[in-house]
PDB file of N, CA and C in Angstrom:
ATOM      1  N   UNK A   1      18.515 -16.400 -14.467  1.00  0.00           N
ATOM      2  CA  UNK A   1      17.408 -16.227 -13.545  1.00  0.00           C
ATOM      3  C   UNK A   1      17.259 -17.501 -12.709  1.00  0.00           C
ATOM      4  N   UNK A   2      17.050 -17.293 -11.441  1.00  0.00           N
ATOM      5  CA  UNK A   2      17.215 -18.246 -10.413  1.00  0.00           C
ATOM      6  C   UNK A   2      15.628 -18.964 -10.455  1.00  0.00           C
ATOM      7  N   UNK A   3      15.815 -20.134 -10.359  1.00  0.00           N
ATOM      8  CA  UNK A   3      13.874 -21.174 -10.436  1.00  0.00           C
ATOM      9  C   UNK A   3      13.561 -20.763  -9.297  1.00  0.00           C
ATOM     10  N   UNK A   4      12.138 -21.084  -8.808  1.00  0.00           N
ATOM     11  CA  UNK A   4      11.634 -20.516  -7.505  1.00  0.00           C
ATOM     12  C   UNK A   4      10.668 -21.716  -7.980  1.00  0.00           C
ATOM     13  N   UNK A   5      10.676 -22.708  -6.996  1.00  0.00           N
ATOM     14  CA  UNK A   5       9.572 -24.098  -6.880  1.00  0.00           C
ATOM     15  C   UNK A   5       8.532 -23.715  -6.625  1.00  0.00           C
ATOM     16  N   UNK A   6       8.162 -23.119  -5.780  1.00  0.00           N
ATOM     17  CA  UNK A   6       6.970 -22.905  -4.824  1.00  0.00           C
ATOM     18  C   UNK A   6       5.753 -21.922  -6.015  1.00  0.00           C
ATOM     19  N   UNK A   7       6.243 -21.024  -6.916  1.00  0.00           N
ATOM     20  CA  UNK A   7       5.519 -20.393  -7.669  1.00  0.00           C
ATOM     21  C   UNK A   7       5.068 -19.409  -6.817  1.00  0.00           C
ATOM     22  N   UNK A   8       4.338 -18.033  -7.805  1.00  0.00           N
ATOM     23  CA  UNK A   8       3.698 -17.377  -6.690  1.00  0.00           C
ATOM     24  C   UNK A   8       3.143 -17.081  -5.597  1.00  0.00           C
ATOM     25  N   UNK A   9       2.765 -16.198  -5.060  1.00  0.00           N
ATOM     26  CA  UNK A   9       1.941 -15.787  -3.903  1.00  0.00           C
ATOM     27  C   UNK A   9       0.849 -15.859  -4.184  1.00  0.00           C
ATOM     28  N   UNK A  10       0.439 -15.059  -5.321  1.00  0.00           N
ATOM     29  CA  UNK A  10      -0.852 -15.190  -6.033  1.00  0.00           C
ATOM     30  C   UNK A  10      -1.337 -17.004  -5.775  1.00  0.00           C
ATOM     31  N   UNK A  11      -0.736 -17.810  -6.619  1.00  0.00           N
ATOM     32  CA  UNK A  11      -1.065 -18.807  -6.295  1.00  0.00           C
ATOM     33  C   UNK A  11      -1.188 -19.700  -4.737  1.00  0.00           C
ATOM     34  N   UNK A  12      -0.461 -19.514  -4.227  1.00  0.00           N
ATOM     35  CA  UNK A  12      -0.909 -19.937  -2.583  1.00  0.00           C
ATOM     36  C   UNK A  12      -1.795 -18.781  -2.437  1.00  0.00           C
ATOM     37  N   UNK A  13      -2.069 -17.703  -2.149  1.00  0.00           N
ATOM     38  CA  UNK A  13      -2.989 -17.428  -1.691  1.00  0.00           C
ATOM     39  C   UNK A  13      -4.338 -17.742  -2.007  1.00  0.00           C
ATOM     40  N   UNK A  14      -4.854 -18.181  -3.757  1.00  0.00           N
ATOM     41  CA  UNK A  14      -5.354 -18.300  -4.319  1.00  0.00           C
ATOM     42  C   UNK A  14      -6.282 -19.593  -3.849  1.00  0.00           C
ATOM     43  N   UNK A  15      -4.990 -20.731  -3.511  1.00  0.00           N
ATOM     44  CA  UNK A  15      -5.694 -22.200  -3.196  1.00  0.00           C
ATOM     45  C   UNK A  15      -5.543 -21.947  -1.967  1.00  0.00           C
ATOM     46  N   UNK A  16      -5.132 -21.385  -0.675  1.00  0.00           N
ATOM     47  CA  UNK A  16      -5.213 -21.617   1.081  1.00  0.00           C
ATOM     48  C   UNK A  16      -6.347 -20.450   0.853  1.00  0.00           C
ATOM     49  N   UNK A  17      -6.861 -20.053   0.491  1.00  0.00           N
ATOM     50  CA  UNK A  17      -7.739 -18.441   0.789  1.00  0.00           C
ATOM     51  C   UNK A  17      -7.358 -17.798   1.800  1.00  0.00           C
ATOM     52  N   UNK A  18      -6.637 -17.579   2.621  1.00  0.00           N
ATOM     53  CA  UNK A  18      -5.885 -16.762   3.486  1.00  0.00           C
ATOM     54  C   UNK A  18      -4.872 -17.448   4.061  1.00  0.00           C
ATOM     55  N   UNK A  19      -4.021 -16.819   4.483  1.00  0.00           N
ATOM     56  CA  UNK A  19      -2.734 -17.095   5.251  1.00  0.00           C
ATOM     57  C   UNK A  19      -2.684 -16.793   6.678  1.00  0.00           C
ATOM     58  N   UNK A  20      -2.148 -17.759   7.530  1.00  0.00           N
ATOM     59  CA  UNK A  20      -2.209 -17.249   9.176  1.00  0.00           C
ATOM     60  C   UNK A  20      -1.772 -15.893   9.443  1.00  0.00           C
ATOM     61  N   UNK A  21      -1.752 -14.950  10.701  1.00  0.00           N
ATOM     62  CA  UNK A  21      -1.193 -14.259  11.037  1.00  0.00           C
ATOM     63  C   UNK A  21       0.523 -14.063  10.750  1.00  0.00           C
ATOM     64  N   UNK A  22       0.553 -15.674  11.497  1.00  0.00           N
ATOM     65  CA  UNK A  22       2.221 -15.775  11.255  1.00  0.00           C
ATOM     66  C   UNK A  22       3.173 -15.848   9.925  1.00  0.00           C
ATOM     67  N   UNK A  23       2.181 -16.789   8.928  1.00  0.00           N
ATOM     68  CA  UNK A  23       2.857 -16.374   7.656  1.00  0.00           C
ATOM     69  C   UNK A  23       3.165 -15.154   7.127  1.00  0.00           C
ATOM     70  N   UNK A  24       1.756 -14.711   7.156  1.00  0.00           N
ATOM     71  CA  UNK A  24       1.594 -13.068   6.846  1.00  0.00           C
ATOM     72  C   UNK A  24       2.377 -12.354   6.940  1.00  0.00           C
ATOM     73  N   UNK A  25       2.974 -12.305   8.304  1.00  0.00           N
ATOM     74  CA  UNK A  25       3.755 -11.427   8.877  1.00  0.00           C
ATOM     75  C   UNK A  25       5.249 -11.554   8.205  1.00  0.00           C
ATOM     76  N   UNK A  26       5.430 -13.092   8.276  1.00  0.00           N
ATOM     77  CA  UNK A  26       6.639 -13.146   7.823  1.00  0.00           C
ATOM     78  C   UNK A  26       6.736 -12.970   5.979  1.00  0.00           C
ATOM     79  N   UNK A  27       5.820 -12.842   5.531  1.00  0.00           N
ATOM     80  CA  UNK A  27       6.017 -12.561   3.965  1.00  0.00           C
ATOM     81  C   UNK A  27       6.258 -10.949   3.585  1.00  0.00           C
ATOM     82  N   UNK A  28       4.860 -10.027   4.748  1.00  0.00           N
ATOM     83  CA  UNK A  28       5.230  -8.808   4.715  1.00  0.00           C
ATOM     84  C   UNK A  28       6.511  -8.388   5.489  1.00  0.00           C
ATOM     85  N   UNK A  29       7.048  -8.974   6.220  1.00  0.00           N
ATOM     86  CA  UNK A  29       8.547  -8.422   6.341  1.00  0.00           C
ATOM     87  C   UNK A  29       9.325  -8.538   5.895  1.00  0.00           C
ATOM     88  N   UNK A  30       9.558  -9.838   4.699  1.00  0.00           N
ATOM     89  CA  UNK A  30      10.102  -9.962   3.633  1.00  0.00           C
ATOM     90  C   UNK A  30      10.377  -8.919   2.635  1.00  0.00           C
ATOM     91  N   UNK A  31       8.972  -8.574   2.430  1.00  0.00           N
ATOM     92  CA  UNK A  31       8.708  -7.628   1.558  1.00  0.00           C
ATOM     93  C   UNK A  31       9.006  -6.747   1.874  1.00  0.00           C
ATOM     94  N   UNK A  32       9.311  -5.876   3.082  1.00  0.00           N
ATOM     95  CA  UNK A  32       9.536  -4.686   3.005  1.00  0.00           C
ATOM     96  C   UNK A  32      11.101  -4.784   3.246  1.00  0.00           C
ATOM     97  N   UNK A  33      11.563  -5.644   3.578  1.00  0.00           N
ATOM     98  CA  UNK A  33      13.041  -5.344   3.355  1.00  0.00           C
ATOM     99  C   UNK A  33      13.634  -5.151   2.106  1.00  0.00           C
ATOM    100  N   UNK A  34      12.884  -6.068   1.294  1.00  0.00           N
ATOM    101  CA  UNK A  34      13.028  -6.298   0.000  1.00  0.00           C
ATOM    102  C   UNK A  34      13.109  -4.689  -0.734  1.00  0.00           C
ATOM    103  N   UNK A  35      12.043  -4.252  -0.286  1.00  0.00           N
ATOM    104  CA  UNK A  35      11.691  -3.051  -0.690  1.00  0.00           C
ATOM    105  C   UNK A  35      12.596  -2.023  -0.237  1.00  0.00           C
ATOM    106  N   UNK A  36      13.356  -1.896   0.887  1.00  0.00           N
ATOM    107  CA  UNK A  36      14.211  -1.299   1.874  1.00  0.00           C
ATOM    108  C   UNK A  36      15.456  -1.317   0.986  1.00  0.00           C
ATOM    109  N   UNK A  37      15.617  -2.470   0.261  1.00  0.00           N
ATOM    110  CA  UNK A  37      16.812  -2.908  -0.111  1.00  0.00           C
ATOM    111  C   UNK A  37      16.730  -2.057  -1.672  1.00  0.00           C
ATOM    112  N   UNK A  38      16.025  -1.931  -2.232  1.00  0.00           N
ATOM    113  CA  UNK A  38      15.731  -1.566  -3.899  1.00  0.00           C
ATOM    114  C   UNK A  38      15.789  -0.227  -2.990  1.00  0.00           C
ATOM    115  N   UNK A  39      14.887   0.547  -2.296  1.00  0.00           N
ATOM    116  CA  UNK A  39      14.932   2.034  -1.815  1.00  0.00           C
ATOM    117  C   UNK A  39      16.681   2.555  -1.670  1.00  0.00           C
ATOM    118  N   UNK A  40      17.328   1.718  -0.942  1.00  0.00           N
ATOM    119  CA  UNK A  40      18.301   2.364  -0.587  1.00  0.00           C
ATOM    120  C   UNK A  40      19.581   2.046  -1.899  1.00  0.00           C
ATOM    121  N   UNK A  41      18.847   1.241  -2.949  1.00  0.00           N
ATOM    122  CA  UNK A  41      20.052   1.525  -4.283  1.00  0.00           C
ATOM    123  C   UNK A  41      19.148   2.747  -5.012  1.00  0.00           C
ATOM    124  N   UNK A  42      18.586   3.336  -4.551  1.00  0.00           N
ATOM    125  CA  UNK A  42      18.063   4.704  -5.121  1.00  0.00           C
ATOM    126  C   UNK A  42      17.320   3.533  -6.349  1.00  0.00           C
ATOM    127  N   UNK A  43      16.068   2.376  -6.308  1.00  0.00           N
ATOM    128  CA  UNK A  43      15.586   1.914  -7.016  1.00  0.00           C
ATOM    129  C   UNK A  43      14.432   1.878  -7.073  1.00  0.00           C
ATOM    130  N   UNK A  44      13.143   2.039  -7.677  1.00  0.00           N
ATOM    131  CA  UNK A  44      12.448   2.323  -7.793  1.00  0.00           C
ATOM    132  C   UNK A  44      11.227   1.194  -8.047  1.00  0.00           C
ATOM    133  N   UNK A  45      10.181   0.348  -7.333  1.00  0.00           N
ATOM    134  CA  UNK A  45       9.523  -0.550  -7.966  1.00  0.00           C
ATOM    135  C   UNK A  45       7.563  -0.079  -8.337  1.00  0.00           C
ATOM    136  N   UNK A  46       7.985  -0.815  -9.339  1.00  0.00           N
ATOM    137  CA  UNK A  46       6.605   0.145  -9.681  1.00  0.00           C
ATOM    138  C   UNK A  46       5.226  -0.999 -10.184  1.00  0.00           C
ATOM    139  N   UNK A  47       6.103  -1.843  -9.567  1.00  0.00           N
ATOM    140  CA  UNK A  47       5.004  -2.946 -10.459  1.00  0.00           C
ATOM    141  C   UNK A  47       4.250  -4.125  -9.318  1.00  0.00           C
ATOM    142  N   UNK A  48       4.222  -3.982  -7.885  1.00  0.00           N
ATOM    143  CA  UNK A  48       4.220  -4.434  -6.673  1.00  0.00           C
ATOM    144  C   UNK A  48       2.990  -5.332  -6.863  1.00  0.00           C
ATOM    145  N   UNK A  49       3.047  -7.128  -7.111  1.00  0.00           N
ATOM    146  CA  UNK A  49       1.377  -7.380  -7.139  1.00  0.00           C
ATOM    147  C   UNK A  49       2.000  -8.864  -6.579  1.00  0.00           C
ATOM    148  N   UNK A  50       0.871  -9.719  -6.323  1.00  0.00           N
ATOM    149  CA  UNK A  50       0.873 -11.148  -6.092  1.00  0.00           C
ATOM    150  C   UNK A  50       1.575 -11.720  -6.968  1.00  0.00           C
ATOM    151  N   UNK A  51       1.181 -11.317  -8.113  1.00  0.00           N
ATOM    152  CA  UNK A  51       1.998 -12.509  -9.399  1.00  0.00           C
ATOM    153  C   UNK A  51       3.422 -12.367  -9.586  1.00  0.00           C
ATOM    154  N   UNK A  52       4.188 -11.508  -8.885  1.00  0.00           N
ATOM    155  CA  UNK A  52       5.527 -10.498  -9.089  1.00  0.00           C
ATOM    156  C   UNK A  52       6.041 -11.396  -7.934  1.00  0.00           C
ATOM    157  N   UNK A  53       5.346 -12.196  -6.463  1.00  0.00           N
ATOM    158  CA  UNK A  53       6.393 -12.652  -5.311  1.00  0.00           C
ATOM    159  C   UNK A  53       6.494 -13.436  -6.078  1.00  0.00           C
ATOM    160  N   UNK A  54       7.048 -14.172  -6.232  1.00  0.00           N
ATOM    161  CA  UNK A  54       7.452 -15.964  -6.256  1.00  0.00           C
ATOM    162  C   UNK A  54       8.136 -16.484  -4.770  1.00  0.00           C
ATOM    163  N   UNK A  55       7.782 -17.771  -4.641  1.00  0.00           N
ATOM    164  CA  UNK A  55       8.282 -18.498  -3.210  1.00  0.00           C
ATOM    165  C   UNK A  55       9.193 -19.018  -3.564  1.00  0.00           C
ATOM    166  N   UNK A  56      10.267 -19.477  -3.115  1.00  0.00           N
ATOM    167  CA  UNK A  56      10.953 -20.279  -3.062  1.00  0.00           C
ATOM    168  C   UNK A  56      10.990 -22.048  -2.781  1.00  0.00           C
ATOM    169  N   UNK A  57      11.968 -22.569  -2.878  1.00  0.00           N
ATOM    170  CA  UNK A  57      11.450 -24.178  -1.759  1.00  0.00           C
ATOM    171  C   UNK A  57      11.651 -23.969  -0.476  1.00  0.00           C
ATOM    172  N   UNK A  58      12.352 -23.136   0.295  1.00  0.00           N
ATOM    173  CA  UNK A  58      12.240 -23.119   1.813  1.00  0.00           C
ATOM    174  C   UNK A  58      10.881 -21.636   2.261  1.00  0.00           C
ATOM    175  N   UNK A  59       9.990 -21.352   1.589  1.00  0.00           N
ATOM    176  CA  UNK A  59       9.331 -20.153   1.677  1.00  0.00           C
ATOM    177  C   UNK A  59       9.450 -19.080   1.806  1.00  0.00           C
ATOM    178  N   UNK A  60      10.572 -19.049   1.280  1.00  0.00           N
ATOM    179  CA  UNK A  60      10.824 -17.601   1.672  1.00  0.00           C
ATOM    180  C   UNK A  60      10.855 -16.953   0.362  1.00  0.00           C
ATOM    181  N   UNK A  61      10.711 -15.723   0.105  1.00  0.00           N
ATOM    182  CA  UNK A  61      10.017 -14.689  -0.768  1.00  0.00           C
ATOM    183  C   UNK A  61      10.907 -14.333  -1.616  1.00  0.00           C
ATOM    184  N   UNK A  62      10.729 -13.910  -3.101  1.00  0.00           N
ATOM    185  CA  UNK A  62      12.216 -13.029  -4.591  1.00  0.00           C
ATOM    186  C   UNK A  62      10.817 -12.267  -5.246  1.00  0.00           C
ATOM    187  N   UNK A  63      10.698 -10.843  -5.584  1.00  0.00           N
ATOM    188  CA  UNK A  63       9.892  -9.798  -6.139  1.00  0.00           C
ATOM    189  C   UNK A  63      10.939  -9.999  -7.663  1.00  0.00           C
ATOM    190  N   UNK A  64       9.782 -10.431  -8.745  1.00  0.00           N
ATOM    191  CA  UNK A  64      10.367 -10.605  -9.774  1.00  0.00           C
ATOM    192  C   UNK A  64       9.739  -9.165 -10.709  1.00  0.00           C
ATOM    193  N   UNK A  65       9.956  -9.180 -11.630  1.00  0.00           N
ATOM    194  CA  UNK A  65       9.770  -9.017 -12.960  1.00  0.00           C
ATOM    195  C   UNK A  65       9.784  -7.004 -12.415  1.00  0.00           C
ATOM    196  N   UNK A  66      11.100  -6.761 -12.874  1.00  0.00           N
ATOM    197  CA  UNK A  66      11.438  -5.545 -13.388  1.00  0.00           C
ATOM    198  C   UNK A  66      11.814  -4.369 -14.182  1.00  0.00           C
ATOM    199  N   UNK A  67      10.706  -4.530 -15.002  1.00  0.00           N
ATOM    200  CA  UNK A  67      10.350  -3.677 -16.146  1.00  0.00           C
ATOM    201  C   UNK A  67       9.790  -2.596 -16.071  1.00  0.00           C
ATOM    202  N   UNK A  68       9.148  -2.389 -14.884  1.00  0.00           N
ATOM    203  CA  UNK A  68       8.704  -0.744 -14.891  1.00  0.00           C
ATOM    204  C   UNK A  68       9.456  -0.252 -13.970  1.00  0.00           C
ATOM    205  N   UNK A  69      10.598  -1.042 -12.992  1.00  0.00           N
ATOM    206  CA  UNK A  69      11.423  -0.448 -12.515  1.00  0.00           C
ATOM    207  C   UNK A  69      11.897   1.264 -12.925  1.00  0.00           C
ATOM    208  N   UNK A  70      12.433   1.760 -12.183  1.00  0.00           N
ATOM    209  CA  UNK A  70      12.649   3.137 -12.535  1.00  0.00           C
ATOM    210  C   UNK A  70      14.614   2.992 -11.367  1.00  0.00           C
ATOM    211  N   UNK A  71      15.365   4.017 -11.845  1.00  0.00           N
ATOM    212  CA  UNK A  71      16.202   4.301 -10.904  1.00  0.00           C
ATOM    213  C   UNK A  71      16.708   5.937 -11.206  1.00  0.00           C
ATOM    214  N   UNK A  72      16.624   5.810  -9.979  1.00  0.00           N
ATOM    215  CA  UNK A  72      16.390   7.161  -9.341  1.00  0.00           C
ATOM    216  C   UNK A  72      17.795   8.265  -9.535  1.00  0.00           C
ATOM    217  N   UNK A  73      18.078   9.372  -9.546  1.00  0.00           N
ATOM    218  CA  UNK A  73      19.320   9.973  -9.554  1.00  0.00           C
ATOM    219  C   UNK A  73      19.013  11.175  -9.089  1.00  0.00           C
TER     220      UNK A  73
END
C-alpha cells in the first residue's frame, strides 16, 4: 500500500472549513474519474466518504479502503 502524506480529505476539510471553488473542482474531478475508472472495470464502490480520499504530497487525490467493494458480472 502506497503512503499518502497529506492524510485525508476529511481532515483538510475539517481544519480549512471549506475549500475554494478551484480546489473543489479539482478534487471532484478527481473523483469522478476515479469513479469512471472502477465503473468501467465493472467495479463497484460502496463505501464513498471523506475519510476514504487520502491526499497525496502533490494534492492530488487515491479513494482508499475497499471492503464493501462489490464487482459486478
Amino acid at each position: 500500500m502506497d503512503f499518502y502524506s497529506g492524510g485525508s480529505l476529511f481532515v483538510h476539510l475539517r481544519m480549512e472549513k471549506r475549500f475554494s471553488k478551484q480546489r473543489a473542482c479539482f478534487y471532484a474531478a478527481e473523483l469522478v474519474l476515479s469513479l469512471a475508472h472502477l465503473h468501467s472495470m465493472l467495479s463497484m464502490y460502496r463505501d464513498l466518504k471523506l475519510e476514504n480520499i487520502l491526499v497525496d504530497s502533490k494534492g492530488h487525490i487515491a479513494i482508499t479502503y475497499f471492503g464493501l467493494s462489490k464487482e459486478e458480472r
